[in-house]
C-alpha atoms as a PDB file:
ATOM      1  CA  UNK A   1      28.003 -30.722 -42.465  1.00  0.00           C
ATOM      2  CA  UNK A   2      30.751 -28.766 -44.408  1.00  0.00           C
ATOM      3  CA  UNK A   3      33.563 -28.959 -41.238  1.00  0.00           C
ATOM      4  CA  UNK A   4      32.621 -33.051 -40.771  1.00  0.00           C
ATOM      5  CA  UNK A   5      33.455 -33.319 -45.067  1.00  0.00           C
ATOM      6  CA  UNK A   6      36.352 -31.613 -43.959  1.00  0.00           C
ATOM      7  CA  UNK A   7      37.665 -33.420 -41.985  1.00  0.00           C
ATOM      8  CA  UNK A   8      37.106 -36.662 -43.915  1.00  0.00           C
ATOM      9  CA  UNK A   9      39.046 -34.566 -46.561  1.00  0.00           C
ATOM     10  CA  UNK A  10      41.540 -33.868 -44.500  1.00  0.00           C
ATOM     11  CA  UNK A  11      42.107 -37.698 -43.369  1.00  0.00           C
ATOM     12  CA  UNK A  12      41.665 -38.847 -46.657  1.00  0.00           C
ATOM     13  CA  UNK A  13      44.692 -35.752 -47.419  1.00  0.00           C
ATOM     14  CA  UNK A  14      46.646 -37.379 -45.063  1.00  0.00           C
ATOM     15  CA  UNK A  15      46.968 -40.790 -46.148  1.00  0.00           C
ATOM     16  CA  UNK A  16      47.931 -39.927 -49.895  1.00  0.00           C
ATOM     17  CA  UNK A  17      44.378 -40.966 -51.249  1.00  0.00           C
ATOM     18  CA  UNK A  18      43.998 -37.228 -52.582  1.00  0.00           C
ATOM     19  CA  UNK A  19      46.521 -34.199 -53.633  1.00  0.00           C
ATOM     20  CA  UNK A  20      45.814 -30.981 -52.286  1.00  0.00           C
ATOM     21  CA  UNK A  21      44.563 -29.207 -55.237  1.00  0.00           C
ATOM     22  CA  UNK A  22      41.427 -31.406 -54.836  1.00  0.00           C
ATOM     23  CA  UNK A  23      40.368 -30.794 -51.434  1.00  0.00           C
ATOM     24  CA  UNK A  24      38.076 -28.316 -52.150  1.00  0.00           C
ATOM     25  CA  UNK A  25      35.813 -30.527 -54.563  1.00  0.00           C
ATOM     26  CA  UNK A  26      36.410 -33.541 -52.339  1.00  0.00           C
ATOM     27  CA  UNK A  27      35.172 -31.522 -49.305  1.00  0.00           C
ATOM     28  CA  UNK A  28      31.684 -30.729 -51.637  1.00  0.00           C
ATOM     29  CA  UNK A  29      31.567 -34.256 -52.884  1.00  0.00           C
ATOM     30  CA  UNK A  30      31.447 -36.045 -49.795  1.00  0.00           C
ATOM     31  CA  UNK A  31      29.194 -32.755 -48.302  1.00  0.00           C
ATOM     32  CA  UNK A  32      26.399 -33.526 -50.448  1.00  0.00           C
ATOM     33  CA  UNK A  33      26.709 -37.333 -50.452  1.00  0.00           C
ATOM     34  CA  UNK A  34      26.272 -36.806 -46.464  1.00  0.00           C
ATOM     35  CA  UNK A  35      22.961 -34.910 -46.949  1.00  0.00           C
ATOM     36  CA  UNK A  36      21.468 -37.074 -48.865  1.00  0.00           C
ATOM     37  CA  UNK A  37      22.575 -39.832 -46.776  1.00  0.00           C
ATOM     38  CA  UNK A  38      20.831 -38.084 -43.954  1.00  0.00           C
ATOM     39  CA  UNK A  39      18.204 -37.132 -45.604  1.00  0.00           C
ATOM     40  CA  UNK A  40      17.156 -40.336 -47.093  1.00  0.00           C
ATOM     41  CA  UNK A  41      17.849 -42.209 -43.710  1.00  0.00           C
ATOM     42  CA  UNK A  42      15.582 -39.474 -41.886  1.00  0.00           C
ATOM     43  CA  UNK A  43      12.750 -40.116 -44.985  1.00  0.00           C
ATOM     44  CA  UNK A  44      12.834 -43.678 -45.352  1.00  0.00           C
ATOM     45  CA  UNK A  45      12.794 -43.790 -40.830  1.00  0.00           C
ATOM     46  CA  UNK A  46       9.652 -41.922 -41.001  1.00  0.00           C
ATOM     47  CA  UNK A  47       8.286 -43.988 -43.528  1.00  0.00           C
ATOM     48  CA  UNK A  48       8.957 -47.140 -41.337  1.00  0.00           C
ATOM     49  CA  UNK A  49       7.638 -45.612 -38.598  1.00  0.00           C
ATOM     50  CA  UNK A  50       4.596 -44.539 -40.275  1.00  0.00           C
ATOM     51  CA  UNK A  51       4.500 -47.800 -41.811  1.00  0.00           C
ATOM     52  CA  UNK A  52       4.395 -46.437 -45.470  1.00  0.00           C
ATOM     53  CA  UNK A  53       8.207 -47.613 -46.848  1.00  0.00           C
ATOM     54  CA  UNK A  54       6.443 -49.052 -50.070  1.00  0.00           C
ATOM     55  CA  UNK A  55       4.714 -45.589 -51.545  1.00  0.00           C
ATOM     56  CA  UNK A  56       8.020 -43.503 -49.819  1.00  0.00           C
ATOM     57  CA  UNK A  57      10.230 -46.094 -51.994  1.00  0.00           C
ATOM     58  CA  UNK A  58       7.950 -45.657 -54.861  1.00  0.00           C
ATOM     59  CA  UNK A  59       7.753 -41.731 -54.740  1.00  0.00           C
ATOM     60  CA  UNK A  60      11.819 -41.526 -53.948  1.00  0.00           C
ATOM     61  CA  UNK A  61      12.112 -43.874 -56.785  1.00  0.00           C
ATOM     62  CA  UNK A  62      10.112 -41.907 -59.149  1.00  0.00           C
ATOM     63  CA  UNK A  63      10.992 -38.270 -57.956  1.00  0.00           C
ATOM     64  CA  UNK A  64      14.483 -38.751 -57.932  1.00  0.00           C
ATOM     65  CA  UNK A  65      14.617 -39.806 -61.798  1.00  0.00           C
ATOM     66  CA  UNK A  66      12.789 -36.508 -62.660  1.00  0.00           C
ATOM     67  CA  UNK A  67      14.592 -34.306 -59.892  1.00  0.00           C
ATOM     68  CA  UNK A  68      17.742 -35.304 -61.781  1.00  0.00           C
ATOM     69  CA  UNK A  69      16.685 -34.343 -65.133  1.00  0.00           C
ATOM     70  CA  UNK A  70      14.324 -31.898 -64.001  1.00  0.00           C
ATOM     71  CA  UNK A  71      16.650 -29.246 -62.187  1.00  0.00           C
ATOM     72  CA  UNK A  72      14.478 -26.770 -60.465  1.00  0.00           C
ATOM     73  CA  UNK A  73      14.791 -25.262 -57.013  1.00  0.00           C
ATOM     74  CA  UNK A  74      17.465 -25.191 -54.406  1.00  0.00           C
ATOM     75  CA  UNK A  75      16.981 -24.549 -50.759  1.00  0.00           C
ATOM     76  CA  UNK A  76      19.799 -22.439 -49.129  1.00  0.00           C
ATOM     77  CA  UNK A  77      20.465 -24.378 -46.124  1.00  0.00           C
ATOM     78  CA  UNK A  78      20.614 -28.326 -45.468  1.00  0.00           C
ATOM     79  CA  UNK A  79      18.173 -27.732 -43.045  1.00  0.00           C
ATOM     80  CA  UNK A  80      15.355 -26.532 -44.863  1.00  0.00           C
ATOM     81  CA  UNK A  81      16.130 -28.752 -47.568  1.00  0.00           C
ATOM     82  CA  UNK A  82      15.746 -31.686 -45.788  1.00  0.00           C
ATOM     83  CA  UNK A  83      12.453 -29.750 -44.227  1.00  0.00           C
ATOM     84  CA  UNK A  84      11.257 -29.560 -47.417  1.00  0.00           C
ATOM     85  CA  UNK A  85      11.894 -33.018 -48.801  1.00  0.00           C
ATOM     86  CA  UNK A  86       9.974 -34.155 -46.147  1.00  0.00           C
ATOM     87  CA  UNK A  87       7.270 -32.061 -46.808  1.00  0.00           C
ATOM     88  CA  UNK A  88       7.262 -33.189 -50.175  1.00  0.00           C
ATOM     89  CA  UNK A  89       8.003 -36.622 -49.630  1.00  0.00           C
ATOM     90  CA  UNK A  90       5.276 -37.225 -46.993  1.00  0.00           C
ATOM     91  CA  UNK A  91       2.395 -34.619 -48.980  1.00  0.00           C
ATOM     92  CA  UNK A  92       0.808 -37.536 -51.126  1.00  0.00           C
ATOM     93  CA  UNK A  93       0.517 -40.037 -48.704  1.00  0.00           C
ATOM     94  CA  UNK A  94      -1.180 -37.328 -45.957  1.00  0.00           C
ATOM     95  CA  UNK A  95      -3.296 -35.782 -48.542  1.00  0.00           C
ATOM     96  CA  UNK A  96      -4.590 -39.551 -50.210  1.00  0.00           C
ATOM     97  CA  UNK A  97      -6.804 -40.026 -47.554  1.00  0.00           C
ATOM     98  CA  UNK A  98      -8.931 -36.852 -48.122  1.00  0.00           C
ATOM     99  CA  UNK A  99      -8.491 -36.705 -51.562  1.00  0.00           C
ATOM    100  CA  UNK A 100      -9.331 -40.587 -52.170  1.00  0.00           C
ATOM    101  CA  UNK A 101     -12.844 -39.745 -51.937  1.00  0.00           C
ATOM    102  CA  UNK A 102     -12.364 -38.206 -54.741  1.00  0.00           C
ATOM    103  CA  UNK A 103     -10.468 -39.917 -56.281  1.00  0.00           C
ATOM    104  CA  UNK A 104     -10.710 -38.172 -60.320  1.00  0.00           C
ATOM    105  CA  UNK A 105      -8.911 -34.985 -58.069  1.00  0.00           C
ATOM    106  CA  UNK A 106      -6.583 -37.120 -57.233  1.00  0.00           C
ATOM    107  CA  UNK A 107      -5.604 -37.860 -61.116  1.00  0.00           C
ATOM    108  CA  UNK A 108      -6.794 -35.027 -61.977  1.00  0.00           C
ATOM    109  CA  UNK A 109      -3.313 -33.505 -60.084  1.00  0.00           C
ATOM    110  CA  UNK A 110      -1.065 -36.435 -61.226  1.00  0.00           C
ATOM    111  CA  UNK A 111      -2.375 -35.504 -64.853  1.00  0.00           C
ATOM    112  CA  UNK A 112      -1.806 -31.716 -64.623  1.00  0.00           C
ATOM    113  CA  UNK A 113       1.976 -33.054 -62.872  1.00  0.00           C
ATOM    114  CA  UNK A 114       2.592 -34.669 -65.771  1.00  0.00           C
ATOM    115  CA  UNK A 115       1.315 -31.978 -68.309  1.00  0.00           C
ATOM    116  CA  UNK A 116       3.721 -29.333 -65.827  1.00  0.00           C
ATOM    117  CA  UNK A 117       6.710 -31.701 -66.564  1.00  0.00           C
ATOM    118  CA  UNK A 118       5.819 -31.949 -70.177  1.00  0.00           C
ATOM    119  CA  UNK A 119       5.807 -27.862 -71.082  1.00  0.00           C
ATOM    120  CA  UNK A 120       8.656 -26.846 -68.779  1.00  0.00           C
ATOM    121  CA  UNK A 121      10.836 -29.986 -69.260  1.00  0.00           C
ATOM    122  CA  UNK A 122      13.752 -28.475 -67.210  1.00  0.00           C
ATOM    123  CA  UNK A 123      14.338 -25.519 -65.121  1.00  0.00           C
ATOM    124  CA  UNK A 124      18.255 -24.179 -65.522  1.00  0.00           C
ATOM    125  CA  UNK A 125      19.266 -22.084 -62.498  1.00  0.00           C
ATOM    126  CA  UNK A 126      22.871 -20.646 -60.988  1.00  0.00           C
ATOM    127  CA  UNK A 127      23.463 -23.951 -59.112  1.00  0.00           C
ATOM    128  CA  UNK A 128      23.585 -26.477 -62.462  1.00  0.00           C
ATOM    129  CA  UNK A 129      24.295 -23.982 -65.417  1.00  0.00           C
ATOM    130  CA  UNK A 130      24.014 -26.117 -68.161  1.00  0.00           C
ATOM    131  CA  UNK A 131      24.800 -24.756 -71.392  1.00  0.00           C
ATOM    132  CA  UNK A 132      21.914 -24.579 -73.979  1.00  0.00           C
ATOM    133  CA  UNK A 133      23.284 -28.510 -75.561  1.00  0.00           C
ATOM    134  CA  UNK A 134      23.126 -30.230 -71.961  1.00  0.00           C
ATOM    135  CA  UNK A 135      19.377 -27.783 -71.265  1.00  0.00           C
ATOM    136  CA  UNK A 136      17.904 -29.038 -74.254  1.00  0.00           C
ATOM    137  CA  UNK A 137      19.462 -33.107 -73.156  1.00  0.00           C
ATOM    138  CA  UNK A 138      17.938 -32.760 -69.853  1.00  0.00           C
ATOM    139  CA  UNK A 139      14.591 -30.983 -71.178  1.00  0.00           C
ATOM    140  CA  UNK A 140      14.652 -34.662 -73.564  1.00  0.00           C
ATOM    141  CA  UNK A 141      15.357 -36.802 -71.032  1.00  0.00           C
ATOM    142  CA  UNK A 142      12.902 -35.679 -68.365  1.00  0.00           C
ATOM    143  CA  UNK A 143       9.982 -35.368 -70.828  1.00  0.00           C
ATOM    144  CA  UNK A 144      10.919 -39.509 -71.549  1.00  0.00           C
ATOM    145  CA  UNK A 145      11.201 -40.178 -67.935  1.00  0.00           C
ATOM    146  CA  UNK A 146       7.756 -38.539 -67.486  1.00  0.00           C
ATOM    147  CA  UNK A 147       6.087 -39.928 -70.140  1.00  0.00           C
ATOM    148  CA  UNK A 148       7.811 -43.670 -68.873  1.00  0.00           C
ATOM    149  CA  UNK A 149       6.335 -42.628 -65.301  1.00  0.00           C
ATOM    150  CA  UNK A 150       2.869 -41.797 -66.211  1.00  0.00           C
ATOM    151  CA  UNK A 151       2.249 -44.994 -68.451  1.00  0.00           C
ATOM    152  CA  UNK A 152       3.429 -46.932 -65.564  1.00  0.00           C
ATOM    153  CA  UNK A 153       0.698 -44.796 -63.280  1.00  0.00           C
ATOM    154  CA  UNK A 154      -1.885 -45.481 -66.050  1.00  0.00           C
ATOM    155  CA  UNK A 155      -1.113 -49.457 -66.277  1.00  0.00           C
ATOM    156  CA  UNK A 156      -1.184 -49.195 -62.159  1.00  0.00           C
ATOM    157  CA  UNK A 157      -4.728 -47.669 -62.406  1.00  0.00           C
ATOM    158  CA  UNK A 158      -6.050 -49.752 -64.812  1.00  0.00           C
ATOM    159  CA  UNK A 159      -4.814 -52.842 -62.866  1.00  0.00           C
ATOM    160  CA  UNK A 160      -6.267 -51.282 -59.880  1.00  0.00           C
ATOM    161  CA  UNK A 161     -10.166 -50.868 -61.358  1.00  0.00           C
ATOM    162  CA  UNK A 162      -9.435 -54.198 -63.199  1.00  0.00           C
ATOM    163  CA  UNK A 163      -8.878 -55.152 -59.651  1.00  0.00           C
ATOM    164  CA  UNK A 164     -12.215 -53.834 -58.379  1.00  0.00           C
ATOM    165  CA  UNK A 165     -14.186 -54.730 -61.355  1.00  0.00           C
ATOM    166  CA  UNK A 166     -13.284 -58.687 -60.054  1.00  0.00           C
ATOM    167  CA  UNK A 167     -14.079 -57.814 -56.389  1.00  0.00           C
ATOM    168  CA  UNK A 168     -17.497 -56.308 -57.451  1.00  0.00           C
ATOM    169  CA  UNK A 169     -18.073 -59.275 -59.967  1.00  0.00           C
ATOM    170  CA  UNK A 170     -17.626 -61.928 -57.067  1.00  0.00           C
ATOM    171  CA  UNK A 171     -19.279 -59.712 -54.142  1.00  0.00           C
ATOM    172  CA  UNK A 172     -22.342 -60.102 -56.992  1.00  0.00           C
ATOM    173  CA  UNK A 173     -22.223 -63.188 -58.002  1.00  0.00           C
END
């Protein structure tokens, strides 16, 4: 991925877009805007293919709001990364089936997420170093974005048995 950033660098050194002394960050830049180009494309594929684009668009949505705030993990190679945002991406919707039949396990882990996200807040590590002003920001702004998140989840489950509660009512009447 890094020599196919370079060489967009390079073109783009070429033509005068860029000076020289910026290569290097350009060359980063555009790296990482390529893997997550790829990896999205390769997610949201798999999700058309599997015929579940609404709950992958959902999840990215939702994931990608805390991920930024959230900091946490890296992987050390593109290719386990996108391994492992596949893994992740794809978990819920593989594991709903089973777990739907029981279904208070299945908020019972959304709830204990949320709690998780609520105590740690943020996790700083050698790849984002934020000083202690931007940690304690982030920590902020990814307890709100949680808290956001799961009152949308809670209005989605109450619509959901409200939902059921009228199917039942009907089926009964």
């Amino acid at each position: 991925m890094e020599q196919v950033a370079s060489k967009i660098v390079s073109r783009m050194l070429k033509v005068g877009l860029i000076s020289v002394k910026e290569t290097a960050e350009y060359v980063y830049e555009i790296q990482v805007l390529l893997e997550k180009l790829i990896s999205y494309a390769v997610i949201f594929g798999l999700a058309l293919i599997l015929n579940r684009l609404m709950e992958i668009a959902l999840f990215t949505l939702s994931f990608s709001m805390i991920r930024k705030y959230s900091g946490g993990l890296h992987c050390l190679s593109f290719k386990s990364c996108l391994l492992a945002s596949i893994v992740v991406s794809f978990s819920g919707i593989i594991v709903f089936p089973f777990v739907n039949v029981i279904y208070s396990t299945y908020q019972g882990g959304a709830v204990a997420s949320v709690i998780v996200i609520l105590v740690i807040g943020s996790i700083n590590n050698s790849n984002i170093d934020w000083n202690e002003i931007e940690y304690r920001r982030v920590k902020q702004v990814s307890r709100l974005i949680i808290i956001l998140e799961a009152e949308v989840l809670m209005l989605l489950i109450v619509y959901s048995w409200t939902t059921l509660y009228k199917k039942i009512s009907k089926q009964i009447n």
